[in-house]
C-alpha atoms as a PDB file:
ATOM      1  CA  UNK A   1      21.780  14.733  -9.599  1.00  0.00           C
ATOM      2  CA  UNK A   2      21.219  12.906  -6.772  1.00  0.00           C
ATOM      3  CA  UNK A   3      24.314  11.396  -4.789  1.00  0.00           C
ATOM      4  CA  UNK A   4      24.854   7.683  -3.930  1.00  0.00           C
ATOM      5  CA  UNK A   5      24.619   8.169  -0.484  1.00  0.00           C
ATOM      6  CA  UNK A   6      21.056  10.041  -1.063  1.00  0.00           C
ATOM      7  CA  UNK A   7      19.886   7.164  -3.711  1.00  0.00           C
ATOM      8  CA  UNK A   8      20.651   4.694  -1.135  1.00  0.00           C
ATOM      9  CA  UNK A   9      18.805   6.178   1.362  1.00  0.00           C
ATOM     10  CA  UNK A  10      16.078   7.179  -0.618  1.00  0.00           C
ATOM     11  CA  UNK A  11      15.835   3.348  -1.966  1.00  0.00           C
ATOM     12  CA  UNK A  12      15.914   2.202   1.659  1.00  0.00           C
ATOM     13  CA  UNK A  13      13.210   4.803   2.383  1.00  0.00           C
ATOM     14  CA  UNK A  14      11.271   3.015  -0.302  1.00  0.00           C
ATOM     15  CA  UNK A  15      11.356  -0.726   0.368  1.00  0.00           C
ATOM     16  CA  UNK A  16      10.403   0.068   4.141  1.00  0.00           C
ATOM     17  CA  UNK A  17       7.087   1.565   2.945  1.00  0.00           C
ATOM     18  CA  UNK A  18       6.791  -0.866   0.702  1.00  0.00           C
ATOM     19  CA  UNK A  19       7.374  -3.591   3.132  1.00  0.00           C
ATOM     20  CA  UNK A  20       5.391  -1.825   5.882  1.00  0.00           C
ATOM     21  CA  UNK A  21       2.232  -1.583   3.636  1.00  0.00           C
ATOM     22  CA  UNK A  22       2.586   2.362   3.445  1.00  0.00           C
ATOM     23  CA  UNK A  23       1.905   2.234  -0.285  1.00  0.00           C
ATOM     24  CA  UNK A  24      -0.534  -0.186  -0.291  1.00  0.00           C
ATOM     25  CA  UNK A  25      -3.837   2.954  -0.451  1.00  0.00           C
ATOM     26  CA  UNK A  26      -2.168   4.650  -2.509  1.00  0.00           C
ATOM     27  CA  UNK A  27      -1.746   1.790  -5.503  1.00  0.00           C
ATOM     28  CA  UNK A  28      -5.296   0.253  -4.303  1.00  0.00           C
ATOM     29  CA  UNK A  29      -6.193   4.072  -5.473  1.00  0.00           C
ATOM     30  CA  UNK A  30      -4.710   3.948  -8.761  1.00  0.00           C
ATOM     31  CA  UNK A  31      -5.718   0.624  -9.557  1.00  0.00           C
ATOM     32  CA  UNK A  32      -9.784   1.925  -8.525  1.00  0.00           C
ATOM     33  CA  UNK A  33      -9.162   4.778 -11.010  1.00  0.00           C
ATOM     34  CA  UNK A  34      -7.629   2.528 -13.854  1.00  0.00           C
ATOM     35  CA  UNK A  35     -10.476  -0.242 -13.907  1.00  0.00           C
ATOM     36  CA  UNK A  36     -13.583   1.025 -11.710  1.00  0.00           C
ATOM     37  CA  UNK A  37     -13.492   4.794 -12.705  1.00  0.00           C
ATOM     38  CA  UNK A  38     -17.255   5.328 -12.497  1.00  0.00           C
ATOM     39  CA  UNK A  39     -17.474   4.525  -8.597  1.00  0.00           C
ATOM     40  CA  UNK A  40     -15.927   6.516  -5.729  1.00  0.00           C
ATOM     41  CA  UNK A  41     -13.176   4.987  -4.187  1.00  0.00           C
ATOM     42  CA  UNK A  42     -12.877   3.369  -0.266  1.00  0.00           C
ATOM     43  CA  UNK A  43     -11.605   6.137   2.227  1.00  0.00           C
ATOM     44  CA  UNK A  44      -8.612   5.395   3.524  1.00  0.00           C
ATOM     45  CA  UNK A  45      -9.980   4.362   6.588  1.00  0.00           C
ATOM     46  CA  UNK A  46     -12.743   2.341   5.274  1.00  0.00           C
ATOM     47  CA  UNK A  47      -9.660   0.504   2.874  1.00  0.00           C
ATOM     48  CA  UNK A  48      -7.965  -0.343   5.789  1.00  0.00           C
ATOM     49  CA  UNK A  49     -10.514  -2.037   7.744  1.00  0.00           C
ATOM     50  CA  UNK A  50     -11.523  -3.830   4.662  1.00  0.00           C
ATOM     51  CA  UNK A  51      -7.938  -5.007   4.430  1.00  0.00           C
ATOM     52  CA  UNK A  52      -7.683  -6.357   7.807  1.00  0.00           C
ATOM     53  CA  UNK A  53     -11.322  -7.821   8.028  1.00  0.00           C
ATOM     54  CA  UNK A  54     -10.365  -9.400   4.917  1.00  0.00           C
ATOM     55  CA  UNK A  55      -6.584 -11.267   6.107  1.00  0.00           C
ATOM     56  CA  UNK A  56      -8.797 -11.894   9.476  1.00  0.00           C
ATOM     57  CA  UNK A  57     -11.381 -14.180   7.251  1.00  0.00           C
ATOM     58  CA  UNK A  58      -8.772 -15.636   5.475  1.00  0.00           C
ATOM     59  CA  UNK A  59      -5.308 -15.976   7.355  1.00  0.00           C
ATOM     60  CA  UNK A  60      -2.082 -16.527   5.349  1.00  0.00           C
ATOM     61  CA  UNK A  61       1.296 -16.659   5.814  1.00  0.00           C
ATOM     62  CA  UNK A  62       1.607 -14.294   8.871  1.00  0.00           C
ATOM     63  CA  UNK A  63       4.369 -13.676  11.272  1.00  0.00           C
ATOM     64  CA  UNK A  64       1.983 -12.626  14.004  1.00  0.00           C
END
């Protein structure tokens, strides 16, 4: 049983990934194998320069 001092930290832990776009592959993955099963996935590196090519074409609500 974790303690409330180690749930904290691991929730923490988990919204800074989340924030930082550290999860972002790995969901993009499990959506790819939940609706387009029959074609290999992006590598990781090829999903990220998608990505940023991608907010490049079409800026949004950026702080930088």
């Amino acid at each position: 049983m974790k303690t409330g001092l180690t749930h904290a930290l691991t929730s923490v832990r988990w919204y800074v990934q989340s924030v930082m776009g550290d999860r972002d592959y790995d969901r993009y993955l499990a959506h790819h194998a939940s609706e387009h099963g029959a074609s290999a996935p992006l590598s990781e590196r090829e999903y990220w320069r998608q990505r940023f090519a991608d907010q490049d074409r079409n800026p949004q609500g950026r702080c930088c």
